[in-house]
N, C-alpha and C. Protein backbone atom coordinates (compact mmCIF):
# COMPACT_ATOMS: atom_id res chain seq x y z
N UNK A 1 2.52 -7.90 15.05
CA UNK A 1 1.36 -7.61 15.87
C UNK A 1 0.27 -8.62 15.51
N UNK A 2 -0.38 -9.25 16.33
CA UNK A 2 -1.31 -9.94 16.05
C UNK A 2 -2.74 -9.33 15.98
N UNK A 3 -4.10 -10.03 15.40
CA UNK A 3 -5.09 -9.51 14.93
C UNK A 3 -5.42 -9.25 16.64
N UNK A 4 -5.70 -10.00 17.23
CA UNK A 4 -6.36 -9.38 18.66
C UNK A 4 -5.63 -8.25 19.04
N UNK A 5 -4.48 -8.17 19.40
CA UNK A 5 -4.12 -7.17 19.57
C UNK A 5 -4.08 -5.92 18.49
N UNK A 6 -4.16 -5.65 17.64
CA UNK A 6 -4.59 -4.62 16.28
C UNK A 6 -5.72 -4.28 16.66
N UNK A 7 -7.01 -5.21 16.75
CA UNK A 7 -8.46 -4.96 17.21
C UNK A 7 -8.01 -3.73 18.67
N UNK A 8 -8.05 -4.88 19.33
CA UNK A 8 -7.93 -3.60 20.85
C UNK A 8 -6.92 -2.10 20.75
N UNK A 9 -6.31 -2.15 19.95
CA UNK A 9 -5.78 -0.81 19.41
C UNK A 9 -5.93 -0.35 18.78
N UNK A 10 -7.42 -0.85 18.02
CA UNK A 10 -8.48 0.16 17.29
C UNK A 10 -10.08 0.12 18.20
N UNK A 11 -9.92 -0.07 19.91
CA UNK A 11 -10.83 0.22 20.60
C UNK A 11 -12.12 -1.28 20.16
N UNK A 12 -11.55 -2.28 19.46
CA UNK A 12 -12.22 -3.23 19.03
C UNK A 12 -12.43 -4.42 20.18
N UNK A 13 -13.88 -5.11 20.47
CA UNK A 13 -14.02 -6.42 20.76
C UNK A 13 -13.26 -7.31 20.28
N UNK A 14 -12.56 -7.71 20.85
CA UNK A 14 -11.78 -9.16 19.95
C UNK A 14 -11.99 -10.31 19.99
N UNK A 15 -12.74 -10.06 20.71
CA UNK A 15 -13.87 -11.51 20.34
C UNK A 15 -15.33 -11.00 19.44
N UNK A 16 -15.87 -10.08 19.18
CA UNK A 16 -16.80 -9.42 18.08
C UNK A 16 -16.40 -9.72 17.38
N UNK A 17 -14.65 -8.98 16.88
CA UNK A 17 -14.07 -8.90 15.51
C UNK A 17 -13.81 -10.15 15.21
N UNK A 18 -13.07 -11.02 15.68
CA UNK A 18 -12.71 -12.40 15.17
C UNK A 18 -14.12 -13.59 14.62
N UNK A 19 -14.60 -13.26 15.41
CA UNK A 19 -15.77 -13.95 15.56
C UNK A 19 -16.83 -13.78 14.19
N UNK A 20 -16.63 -12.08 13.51
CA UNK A 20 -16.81 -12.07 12.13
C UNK A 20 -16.11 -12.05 11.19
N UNK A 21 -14.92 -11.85 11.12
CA UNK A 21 -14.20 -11.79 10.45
C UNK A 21 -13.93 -13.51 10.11
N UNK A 22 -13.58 -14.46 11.27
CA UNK A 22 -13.78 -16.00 10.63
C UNK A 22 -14.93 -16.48 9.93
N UNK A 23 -16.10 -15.96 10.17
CA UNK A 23 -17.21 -16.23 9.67
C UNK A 23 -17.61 -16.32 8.13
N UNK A 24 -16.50 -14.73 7.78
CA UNK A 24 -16.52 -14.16 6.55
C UNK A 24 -15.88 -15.16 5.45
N UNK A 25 -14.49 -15.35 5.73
CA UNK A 25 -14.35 -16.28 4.50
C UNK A 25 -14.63 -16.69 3.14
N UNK A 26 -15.12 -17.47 3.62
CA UNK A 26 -16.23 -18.43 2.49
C UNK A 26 -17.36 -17.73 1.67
N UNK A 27 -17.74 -16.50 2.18
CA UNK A 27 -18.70 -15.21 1.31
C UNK A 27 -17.74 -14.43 0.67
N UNK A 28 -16.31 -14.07 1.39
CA UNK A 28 -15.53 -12.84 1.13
C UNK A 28 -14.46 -12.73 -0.22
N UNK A 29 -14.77 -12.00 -1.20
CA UNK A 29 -14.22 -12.08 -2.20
C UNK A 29 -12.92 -11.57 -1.65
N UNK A 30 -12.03 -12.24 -2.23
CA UNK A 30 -10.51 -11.83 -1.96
C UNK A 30 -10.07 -10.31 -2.89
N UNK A 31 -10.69 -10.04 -3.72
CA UNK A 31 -10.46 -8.40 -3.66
C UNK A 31 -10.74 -7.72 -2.47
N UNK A 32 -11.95 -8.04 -2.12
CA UNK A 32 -11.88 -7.18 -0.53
C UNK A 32 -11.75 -7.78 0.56
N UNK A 33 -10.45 -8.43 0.49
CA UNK A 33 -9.96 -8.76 2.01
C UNK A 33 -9.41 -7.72 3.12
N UNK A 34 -9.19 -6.50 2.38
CA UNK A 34 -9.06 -5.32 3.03
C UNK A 34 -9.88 -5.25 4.53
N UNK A 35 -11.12 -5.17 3.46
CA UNK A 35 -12.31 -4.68 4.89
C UNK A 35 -12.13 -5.42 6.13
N UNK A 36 -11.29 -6.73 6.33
CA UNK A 36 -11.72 -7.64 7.29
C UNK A 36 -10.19 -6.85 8.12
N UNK A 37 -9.40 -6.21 7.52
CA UNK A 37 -8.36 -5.53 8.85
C UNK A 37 -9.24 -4.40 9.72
N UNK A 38 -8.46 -4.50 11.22
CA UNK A 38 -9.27 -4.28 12.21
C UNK A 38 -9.86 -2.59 11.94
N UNK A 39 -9.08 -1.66 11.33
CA UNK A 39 -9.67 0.03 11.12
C UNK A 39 -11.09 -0.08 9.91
N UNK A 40 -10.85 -0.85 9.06
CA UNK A 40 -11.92 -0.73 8.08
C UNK A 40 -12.90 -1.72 8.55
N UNK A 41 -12.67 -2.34 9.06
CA UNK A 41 -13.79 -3.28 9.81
C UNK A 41 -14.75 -2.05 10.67
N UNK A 42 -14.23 -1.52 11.32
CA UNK A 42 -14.37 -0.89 13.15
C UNK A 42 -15.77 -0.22 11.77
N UNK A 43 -15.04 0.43 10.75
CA UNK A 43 -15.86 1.93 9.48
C UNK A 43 -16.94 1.00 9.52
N UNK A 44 -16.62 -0.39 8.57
CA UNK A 44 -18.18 -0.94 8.14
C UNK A 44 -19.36 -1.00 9.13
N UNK A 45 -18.50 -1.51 10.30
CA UNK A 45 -19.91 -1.55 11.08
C UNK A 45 -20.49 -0.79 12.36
N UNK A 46 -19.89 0.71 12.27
CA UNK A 46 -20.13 2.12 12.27
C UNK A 46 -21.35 2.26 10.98
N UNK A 47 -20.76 1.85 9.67
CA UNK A 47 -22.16 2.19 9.18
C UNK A 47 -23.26 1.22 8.59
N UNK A 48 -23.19 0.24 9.23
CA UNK A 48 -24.02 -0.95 9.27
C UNK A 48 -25.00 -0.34 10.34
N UNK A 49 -24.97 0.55 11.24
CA UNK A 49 -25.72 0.65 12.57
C UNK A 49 -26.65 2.00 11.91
């Protein structure tokens, strides 16, 4: 399954999600590369708002 498609079958922009998730990288400690899959992503920024 690819990431766009994962996003839209968690009700995700896939162009939102990609669009931060590439961004992230270069800040993102590789212990939490978790957060950047599309369900724990959708959580963080549910409570980012």
């Amino acid at each position: 399954m690819s990431l766009i498609q994962s996003a839209k079958l968690n009700g995700l922009d896939p162009y939102a999600y990609l669009r931060d998730v590439l961004e992230r990288p270069p800040t993102q400690q590789a212990s939490r590369v978790a957060e950047l899959l599309p369900p724990q992503w959708r959580s963080r920024q549910a409570e980012a708002r």
